[in-house]
Each structure stands twice: as structure tokens, then as C-alpha cells.
Protein backbone atom coordinates (compact mmCIF):
# COMPACT_ATOMS: atom_id res chain seq x y z
CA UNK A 1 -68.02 -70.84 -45.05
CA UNK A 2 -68.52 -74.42 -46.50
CA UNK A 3 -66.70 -73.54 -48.97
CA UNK A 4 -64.02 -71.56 -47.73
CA UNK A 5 -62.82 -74.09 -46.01
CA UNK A 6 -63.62 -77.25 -48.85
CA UNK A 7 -60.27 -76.26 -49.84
CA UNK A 8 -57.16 -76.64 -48.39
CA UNK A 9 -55.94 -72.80 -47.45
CA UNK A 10 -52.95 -71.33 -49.41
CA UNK A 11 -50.05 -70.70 -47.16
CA UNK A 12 -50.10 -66.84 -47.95
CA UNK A 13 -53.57 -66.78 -46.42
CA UNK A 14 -52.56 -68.82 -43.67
CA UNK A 15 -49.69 -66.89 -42.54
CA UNK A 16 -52.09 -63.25 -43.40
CA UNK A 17 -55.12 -64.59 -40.79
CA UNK A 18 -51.81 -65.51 -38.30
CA UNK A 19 -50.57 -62.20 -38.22
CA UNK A 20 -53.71 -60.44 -37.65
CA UNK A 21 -54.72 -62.24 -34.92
CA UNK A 22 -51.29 -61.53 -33.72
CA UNK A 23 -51.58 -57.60 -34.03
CA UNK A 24 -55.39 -57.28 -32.78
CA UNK A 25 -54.40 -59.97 -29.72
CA UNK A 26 -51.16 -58.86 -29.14
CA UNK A 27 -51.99 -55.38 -28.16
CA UNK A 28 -54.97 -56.08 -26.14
CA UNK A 29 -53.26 -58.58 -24.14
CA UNK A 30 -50.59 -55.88 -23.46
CA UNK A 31 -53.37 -53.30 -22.54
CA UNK A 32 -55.09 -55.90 -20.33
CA UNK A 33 -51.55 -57.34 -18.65
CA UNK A 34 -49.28 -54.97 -18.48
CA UNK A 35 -47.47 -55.08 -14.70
CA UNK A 36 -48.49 -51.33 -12.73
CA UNK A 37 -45.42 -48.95 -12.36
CA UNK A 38 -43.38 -51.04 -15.23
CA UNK A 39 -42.65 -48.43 -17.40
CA UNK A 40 -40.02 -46.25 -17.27
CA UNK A 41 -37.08 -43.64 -19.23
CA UNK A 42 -35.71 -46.98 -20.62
CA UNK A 43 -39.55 -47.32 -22.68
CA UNK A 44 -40.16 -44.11 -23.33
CA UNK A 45 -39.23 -43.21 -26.70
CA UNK A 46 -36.94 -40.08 -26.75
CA UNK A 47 -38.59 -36.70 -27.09
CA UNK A 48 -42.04 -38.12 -26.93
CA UNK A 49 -43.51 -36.66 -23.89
CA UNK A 50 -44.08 -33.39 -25.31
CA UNK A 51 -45.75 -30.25 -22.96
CA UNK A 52 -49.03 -30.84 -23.90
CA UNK A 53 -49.06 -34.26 -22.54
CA UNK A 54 -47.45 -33.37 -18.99
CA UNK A 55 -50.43 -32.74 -16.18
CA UNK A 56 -51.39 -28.88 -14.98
CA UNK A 57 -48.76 -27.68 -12.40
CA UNK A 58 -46.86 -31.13 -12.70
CA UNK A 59 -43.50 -29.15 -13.53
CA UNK A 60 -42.80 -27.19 -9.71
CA UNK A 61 -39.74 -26.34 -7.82
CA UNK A 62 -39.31 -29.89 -6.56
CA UNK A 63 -38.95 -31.34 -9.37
CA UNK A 64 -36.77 -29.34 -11.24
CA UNK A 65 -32.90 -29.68 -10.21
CA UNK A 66 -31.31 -26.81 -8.30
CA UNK A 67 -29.39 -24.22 -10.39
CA UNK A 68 -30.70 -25.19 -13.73
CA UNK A 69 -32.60 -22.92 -14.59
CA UNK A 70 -31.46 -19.87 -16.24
CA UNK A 71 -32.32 -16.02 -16.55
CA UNK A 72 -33.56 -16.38 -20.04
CA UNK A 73 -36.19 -18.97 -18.72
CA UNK A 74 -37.96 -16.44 -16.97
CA UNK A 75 -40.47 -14.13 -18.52
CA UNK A 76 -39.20 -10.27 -18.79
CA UNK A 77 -39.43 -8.48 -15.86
CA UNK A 78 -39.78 -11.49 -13.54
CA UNK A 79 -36.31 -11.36 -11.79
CA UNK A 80 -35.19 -8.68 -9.56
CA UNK A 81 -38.52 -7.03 -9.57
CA UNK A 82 -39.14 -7.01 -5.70
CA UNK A 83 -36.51 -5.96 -3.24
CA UNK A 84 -36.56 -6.77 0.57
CA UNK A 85 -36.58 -4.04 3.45
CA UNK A 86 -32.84 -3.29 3.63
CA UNK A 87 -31.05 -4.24 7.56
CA UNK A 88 -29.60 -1.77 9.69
CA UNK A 89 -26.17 -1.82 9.22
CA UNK A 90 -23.94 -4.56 10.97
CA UNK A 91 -21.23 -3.46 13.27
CA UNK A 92 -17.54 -2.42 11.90
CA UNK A 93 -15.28 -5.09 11.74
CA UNK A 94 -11.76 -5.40 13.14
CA UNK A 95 -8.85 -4.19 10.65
CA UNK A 96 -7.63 -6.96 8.96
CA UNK A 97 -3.89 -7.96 8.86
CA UNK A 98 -1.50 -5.29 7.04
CA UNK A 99 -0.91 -6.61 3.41
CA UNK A 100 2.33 -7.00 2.14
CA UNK A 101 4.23 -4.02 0.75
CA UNK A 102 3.55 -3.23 -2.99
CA UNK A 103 5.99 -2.71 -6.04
CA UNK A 104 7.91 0.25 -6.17
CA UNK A 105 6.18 2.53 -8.70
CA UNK A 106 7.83 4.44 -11.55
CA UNK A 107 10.20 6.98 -11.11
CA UNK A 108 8.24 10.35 -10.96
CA UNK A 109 9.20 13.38 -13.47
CA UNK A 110 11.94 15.49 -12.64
CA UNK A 111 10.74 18.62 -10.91
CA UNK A 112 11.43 22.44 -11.66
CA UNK A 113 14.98 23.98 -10.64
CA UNK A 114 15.08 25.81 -7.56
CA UNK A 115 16.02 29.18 -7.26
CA UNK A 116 19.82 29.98 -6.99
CA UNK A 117 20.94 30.24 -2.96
CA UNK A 118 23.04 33.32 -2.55
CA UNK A 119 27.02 32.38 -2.84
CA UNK A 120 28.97 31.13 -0.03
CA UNK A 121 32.03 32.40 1.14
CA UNK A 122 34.72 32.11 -1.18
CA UNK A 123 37.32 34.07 0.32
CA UNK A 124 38.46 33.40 4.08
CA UNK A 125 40.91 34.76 5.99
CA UNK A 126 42.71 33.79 9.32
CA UNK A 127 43.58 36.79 11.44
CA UNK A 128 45.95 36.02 14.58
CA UNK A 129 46.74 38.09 17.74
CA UNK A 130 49.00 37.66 20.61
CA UNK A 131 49.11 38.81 24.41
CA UNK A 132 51.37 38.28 27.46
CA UNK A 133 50.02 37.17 30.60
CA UNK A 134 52.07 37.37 34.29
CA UNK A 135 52.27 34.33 36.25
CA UNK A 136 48.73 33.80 37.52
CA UNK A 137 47.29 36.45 35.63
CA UNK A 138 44.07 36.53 33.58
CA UNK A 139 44.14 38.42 30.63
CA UNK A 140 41.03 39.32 27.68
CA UNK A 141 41.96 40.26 23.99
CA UNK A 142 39.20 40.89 21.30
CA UNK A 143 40.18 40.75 16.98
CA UNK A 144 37.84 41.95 14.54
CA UNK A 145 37.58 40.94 10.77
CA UNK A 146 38.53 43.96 8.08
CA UNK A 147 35.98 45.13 5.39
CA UNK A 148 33.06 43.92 6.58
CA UNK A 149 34.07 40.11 6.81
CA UNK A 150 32.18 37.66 9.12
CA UNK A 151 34.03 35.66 12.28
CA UNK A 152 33.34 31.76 12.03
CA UNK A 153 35.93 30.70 14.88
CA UNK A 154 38.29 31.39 16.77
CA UNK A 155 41.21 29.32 19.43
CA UNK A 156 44.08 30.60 21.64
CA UNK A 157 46.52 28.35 23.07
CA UNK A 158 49.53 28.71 25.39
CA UNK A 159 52.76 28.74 23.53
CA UNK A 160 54.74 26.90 25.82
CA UNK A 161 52.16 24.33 26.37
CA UNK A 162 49.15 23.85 29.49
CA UNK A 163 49.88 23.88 33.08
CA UNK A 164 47.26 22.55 35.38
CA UNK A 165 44.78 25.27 36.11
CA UNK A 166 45.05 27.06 32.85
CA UNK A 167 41.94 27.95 30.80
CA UNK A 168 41.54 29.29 27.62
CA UNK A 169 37.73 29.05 27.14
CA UNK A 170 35.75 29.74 30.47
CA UNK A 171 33.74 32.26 32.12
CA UNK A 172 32.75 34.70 30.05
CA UNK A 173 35.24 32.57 27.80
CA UNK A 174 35.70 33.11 24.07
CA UNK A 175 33.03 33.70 21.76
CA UNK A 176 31.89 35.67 19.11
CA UNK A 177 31.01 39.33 19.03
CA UNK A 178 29.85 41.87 16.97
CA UNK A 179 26.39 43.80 15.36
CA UNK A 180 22.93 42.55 16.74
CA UNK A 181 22.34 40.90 20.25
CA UNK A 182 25.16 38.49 22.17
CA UNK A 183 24.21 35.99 25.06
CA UNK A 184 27.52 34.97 27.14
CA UNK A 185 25.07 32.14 28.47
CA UNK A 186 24.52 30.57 24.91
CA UNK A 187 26.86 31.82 22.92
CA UNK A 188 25.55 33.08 19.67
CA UNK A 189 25.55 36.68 17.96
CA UNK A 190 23.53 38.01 15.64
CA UNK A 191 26.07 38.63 12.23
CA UNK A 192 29.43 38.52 14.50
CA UNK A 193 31.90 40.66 13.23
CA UNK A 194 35.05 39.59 15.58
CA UNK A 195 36.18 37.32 18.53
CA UNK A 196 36.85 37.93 22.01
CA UNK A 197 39.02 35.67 24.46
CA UNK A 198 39.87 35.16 27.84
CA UNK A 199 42.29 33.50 29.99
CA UNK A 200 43.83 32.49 32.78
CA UNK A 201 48.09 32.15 33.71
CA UNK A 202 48.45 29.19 36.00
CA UNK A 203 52.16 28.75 35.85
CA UNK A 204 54.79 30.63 37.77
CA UNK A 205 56.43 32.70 34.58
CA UNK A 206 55.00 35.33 32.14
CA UNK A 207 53.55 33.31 28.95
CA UNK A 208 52.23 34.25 25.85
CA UNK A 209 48.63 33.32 24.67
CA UNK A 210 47.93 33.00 20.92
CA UNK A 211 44.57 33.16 19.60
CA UNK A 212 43.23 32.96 15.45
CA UNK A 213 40.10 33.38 14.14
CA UNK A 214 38.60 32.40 10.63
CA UNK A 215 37.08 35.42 8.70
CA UNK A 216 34.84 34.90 6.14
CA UNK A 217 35.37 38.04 3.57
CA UNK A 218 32.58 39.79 1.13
């Protein structure tokens, strides 16, 4: 030791005994001094805690943050393996508001042709007749279509014009007539064939009545 120190030190052993003193004292003074709860994430070196150094069961549901975790974090078969009792079912609930009215769809295909109706009259024919009726006389004339034709209508009129009390179409009136059933109440034949009329003279003279009907030819 004498001699080791008979000598006056180099100064690259001088600063080599500084600097372990500094490495062996520096760390035990941190060991022996450092403040309780004064580390944190700002000293912890990135990635170093690693799973083998975290505590049993110190990972739980409290301290992981809600809706992190994913389905792939779970070992098969651990989600959606138990189901609850199912409820009764709730009550119906009130209908809801009508929604507004949709797009018109496409036009739909074109259907099939009907069949052809049978033809419509294509040949009519008027057919007149006359009578003379005494002053206040009534009077009845009747006209039938030829070949077979159909009556449509008839009128009659005075020739000379209405006087108060005349009547053309009253009781049993002018209507139709012909094969099949008549009604004088509601006035309808079955396939009318002719026309029938009756009237009444109100003035003081002998008039003429004159009365047409529409045929309908086959």
C-alpha cells in the first residue's frame, strides 16, 4: 500500500477508482433513497413490463377499459356459449305512424287479349206512327220493329204543341214491349221487340200525336 501510494497516481487511474465508486455508490444510494410511489409510465422503459412480470390475477375487469377487448381475445368457444331463460313475450305495441307513400313501380307487362264481344248494332232504324185523338180523349198506339230488330226508344209529341193537362208518358205510359216478362211498375222487358204509348187530349180540338222509336236491326 506503501508503495502504491509513494507515487503520485496517474490521472487515468484517478479518474478509473472515481468512476467506480460512482457506479457501486450510485446505485446503492438509489436503492436505499429512492422516494415510495415515485415511479411511474414516464420511468418505465417502453415494452418492459412483460406478462411474466405482472402479479397472478392482477389483469381483471376493472382494470381493463370498457369495449376493448375483442372477440379474438377470447379463447374458442368462450362467447355465446350460455344463453339466458328466454321472457314471456312483451305486450303488442301501438301501430306506428303510416309511412310516406313509396315510388311508383315499373309498368307491369301487357296482359293477354280478351276475347272478341259480340258486334253491336250497326244498322238502326227509326220507325214512326201517327194517331188522332178527340178533344179530351186518351188514346194508346203500339209499333213493332221488322225482321227481328230490337226497340231502344221511343217519344210521341203533340203536333200542334202542349196544352196544360196533356200527357204523353203516364200511367201505364210508354214503354217497351215485346218477348220475355214486362213490369209497367219498372219499366223494363226482357229482349223488347216494339213500343207502346199512351196519351191524353187536353185541348178542345181533335190533335194528332206522333210517336218514333229507334230499332236496332240484325
Amino acid at each position: 500500500m506503501k508503495e502504491l501510494f509513494g507515487r503520485r497516481p496517474s490521472p487515468a487511474l484517478v479518474i478509473a477508482i472515481i468512476a467506480l465508486f460512482v457506479s457501486l455508490g450510485g446505485g446503492a444510494y438509489a436503492a436505499i433513497r429512492l422516494p415510495r410511489n415515485s415511479v411511474g409510465s414516464a420511468q418505465i422503459k417502453r415494452h418492459a413490463v412483460t406478462a411474466t412480470k405482472l402479479a397472478k390475477n392482477a389483469v381483471n375487469s376493472a382494470t381493463i377499459r370498457d369495449h376493448t377487448l375483442l372477440a379474438r381475445d377470447f379463447k374458442a368457444g368462450q362467447l355465446g356459449t350460455q344463453q339466458g331463460t328466454p321472457g314471456s313475450v312483451g305486450p303488442q305495441g301501438h301501430d306506428g305512424p303510416i309511412g310516406p307513400s313509396g315510388p311508383t313501380g315499373p309498368r307491369g307487362a301487357t296482359g293477354a287479349t280478351g276475347e272478341t264481344g259480340p258486334s253491336g248494332a250497326t244498322n238502326l232504324t227509326v220507325r214512326t206512327a201517327s194517331a188522332t185523338v178527340g178533344a179530351g180523349g186518351t188514346g194508346g198506339t203500339e209499333a213493332g220493329c221488322l225482321n227481328g230488330g230490337r226497340a231502344l226508344s221511343g217519344s210521341a209529341y203533340f203536333d200542334d204543341g202542349t196544352v196544360a193537362g196533356d200527357y204523353i208518358k203516364s200511367q201505364p205510359g210508354t214503354y217497351p214491349f215485346g218477348g220475355g216478362s214486362f213490369t209497367v211498375a219498372t219499366d223494363q222487358s226482357t229482349d223488347p221487340t216494339g213500343w207502346k204509348w199512351s196519351y191524353h187530349n187536353a185541348g178542345g180540338t181533335t190533335r194528332t200525336v206522333q210517336m218514333y222509336m229507334v230499332c236496332a236491326n240484325p
